[in-house]
Structures are given as structure tokens and as C-alpha cells.
N, C-alpha and C. Protein backbone atom coordinates (compact mmCIF):
# COMPACT_ATOMS: atom_id res chain seq x y z
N UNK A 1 0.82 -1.18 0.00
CA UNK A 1 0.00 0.00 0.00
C UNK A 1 0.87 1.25 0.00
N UNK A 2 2.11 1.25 0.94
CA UNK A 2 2.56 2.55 1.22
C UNK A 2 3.22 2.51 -0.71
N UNK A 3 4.27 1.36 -1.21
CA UNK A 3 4.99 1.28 -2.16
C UNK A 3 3.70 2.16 -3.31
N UNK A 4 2.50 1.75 -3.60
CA UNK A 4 1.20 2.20 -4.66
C UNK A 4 1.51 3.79 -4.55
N UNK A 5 1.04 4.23 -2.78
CA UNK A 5 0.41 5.34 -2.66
C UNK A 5 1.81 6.47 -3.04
N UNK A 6 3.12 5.92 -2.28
CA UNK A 6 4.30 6.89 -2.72
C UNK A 6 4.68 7.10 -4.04
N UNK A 7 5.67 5.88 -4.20
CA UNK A 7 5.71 5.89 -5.78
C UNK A 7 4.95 6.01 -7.09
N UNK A 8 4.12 5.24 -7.22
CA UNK A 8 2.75 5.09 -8.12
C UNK A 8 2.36 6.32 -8.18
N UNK A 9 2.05 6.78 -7.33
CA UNK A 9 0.85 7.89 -6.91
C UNK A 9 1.57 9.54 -6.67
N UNK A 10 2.28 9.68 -5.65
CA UNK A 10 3.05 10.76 -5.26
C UNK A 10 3.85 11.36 -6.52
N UNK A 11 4.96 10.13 -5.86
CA UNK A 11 6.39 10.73 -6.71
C UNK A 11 5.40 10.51 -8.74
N UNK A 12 5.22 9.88 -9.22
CA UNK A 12 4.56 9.99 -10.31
C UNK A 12 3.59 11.73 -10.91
N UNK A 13 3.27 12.12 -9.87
CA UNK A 13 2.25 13.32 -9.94
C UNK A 13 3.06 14.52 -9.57
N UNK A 14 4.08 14.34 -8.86
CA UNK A 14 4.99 15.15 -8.83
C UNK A 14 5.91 15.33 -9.98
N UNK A 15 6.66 14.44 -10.30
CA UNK A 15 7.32 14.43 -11.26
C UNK A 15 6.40 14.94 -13.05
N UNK A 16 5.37 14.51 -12.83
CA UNK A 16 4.30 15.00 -14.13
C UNK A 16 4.72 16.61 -14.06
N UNK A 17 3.80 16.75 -12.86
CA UNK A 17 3.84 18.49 -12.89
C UNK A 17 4.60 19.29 -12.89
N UNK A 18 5.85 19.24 -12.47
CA UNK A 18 7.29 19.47 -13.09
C UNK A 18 7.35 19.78 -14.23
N UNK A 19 7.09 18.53 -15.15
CA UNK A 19 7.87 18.36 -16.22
C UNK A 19 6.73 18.75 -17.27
N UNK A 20 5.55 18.84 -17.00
CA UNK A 20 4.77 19.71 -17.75
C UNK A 20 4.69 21.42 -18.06
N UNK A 21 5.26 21.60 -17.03
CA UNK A 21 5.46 23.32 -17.13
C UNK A 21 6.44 23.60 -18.53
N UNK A 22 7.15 22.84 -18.61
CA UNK A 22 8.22 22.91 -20.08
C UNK A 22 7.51 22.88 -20.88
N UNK A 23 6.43 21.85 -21.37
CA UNK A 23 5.65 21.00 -22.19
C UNK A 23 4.60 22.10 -22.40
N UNK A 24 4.26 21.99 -24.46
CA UNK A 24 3.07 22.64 -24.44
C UNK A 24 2.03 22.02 -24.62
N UNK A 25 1.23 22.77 -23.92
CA UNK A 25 -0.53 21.53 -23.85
C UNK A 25 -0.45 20.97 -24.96
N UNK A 26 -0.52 21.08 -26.34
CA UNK A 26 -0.79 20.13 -26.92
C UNK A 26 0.04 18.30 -26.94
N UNK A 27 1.34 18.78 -26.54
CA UNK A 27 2.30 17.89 -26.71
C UNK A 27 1.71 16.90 -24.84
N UNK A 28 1.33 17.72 -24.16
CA UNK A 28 1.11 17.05 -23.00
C UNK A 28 -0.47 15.95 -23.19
N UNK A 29 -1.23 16.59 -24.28
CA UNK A 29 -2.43 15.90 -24.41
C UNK A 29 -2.39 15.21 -25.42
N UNK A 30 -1.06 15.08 -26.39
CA UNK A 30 -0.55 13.78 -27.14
C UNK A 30 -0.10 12.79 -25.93
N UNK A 31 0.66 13.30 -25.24
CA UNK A 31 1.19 12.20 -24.39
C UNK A 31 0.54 11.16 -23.66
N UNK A 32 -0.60 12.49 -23.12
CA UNK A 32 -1.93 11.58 -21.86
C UNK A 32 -2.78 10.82 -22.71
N UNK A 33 -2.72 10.91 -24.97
CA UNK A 33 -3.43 9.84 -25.34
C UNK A 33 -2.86 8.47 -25.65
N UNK A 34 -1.12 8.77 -25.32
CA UNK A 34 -0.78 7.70 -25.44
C UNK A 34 -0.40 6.79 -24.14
N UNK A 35 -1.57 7.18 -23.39
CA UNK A 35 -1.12 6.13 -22.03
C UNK A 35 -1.71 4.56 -22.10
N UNK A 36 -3.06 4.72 -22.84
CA UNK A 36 -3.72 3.32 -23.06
C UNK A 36 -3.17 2.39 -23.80
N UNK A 37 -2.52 2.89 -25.58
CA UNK A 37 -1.49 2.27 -25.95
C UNK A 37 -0.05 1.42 -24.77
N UNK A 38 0.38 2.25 -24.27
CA UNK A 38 1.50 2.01 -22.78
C UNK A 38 1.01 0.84 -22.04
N UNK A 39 -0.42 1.19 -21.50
CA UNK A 39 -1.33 0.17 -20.80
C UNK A 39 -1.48 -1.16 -21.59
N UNK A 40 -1.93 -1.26 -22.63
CA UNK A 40 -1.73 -2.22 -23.75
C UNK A 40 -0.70 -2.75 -24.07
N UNK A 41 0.64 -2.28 -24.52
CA UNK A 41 1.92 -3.01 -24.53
C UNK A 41 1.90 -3.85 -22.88
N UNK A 42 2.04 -2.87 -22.03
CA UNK A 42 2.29 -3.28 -20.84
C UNK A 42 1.29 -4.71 -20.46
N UNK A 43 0.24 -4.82 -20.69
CA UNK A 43 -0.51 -5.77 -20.51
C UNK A 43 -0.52 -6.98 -21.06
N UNK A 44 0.20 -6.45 -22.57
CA UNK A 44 0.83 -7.92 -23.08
C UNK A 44 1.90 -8.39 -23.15
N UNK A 45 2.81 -7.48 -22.24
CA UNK A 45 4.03 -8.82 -22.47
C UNK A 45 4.21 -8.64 -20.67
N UNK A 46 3.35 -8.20 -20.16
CA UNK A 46 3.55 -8.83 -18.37
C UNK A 46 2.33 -9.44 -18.42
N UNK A 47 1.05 -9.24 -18.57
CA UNK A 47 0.28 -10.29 -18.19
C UNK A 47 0.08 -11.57 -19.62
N UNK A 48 0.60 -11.46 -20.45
CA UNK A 48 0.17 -11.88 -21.28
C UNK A 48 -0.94 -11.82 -22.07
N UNK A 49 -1.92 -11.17 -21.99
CA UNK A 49 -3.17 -10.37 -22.33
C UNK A 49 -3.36 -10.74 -23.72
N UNK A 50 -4.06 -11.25 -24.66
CA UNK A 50 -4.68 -11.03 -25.97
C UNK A 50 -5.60 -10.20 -26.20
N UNK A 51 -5.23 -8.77 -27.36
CA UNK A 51 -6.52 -8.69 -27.65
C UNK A 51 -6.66 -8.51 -28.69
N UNK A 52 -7.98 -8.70 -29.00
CA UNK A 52 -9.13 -8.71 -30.39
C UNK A 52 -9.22 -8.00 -31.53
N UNK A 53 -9.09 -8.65 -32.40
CA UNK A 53 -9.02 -7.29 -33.15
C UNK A 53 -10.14 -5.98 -33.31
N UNK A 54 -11.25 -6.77 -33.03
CA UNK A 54 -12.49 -4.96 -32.61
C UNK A 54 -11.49 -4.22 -31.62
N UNK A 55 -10.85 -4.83 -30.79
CA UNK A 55 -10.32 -3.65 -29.75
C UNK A 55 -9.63 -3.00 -30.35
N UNK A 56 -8.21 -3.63 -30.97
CA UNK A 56 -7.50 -3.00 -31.65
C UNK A 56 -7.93 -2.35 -32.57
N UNK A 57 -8.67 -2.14 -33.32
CA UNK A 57 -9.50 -1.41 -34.22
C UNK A 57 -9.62 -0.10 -33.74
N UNK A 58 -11.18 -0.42 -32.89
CA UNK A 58 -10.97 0.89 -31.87
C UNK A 58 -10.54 1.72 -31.16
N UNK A 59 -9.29 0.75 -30.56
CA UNK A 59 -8.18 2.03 -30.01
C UNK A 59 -7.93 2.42 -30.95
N UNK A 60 -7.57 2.02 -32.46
CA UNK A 60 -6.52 2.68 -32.89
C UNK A 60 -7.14 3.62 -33.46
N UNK A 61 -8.59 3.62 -34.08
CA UNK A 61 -9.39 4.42 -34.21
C UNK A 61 -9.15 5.98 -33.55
N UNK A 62 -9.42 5.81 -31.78
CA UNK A 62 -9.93 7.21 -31.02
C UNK A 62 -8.52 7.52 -31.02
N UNK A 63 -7.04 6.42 -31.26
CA UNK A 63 -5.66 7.60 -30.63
C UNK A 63 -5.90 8.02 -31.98
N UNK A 64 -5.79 7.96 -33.08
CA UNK A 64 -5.69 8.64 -34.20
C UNK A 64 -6.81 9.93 -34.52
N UNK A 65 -7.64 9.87 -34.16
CA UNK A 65 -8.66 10.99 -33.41
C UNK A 65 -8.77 11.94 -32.90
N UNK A 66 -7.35 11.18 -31.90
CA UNK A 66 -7.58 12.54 -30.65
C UNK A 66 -5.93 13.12 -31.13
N UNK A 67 -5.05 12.20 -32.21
CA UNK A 67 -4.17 12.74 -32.73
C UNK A 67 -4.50 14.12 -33.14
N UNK A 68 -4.91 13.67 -34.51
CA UNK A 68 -5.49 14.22 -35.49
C UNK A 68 -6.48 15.86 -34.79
N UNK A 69 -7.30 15.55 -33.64
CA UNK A 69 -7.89 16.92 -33.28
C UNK A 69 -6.91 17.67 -32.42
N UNK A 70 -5.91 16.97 -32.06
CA UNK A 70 -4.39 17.96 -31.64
C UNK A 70 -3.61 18.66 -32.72
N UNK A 71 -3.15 17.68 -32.82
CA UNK A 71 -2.63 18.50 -35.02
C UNK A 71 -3.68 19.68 -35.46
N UNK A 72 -4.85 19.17 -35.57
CA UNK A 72 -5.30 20.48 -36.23
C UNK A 72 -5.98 21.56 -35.29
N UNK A 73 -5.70 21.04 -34.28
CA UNK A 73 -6.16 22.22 -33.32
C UNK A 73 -5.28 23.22 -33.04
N UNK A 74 -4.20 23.25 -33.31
CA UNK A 74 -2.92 24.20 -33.47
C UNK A 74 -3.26 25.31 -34.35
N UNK A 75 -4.06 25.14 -35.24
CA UNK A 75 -4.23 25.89 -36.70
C UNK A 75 -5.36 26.70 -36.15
N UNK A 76 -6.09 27.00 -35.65
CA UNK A 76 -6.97 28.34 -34.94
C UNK A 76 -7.26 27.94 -33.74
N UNK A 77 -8.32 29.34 -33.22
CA UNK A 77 -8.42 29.14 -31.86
C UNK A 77 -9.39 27.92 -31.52
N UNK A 78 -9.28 27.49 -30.59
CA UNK A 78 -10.50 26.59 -29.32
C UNK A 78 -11.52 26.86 -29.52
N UNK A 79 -12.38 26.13 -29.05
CA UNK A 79 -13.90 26.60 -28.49
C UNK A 79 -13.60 26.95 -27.25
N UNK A 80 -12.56 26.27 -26.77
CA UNK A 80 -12.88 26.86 -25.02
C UNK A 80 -12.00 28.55 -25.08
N UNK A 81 -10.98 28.68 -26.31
CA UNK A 81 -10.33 29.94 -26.31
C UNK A 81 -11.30 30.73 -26.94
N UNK A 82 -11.89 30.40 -27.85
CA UNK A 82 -12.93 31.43 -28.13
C UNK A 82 -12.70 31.89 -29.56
């Protein structure tokens, strides 16, 4: 529990926020879409995990998605900028 809550948890969220202040949002919200990919490698060669190809489909679907609305979201403003 303590090993989860320090490392995992702490030092992990610390070290993010650090190293995001360098980082520009877009490059930080490429990064946070490539955590499920990460999760996915990681799942198959430690747990051994298979998956399907609908899954694979679909992930690869929304990262290319949420690529793609980063890329071109550079090129004018937000809705949330206005």
C-alpha cells in the first residue's frame, strides 16, 4: 500500500507536474493519449493479455482521433479559447 500510494501515486504526480510546465498543452495531451497504448503493450508482455481485433481497431481508431484533433487544433483558436 505505502509502495502504490508513494511511488505510483506521489512521486509519479509530482514528477508530471514538473515536467509539464516545459511541455506545451498540446504535446502534453498527445502524451496523456498515449497512455492506453503504454497500458496495452504493458498488458501484453507482463500479463500476457490477448486482444481482439475490434479492440485493436478501436483504439486505434480514437488515438488517431484525438491525434489528429491535436494537429489540427494548433491551426486556430478553441472553443474553449474562443
Amino acid at each position: 500500500m505505502a509502495i502504490t500510494s508513494l511511488l505510483a501515486t506521489a512521486f509519479a504526480f509530482t514528477v508530471q507536474s514538473s515536467a509539464q510546465q516545459y511541455t506545451p498543452a498540446a504535446h502534453t495531451a498527445l502524451i496523456f493519449a498515449l497512455e492506453p497504448l503504454f497500458a496495452a503493450i504493458a498488458s501484453r508482455l507482463v500479463g500476457n493479455e490477448h486482444l481482439g481485433a475490434k479492440v485493436l481497431i478501436g483504439s486505434a481508431l480514437i488515438l488517431s482521433g484525438m491525434v489528429v484533433s491535436e494537429i489540427w487544433a494548433g491551426e486556430g483558436p478553441s472553443a474553449v479559447e474562443g
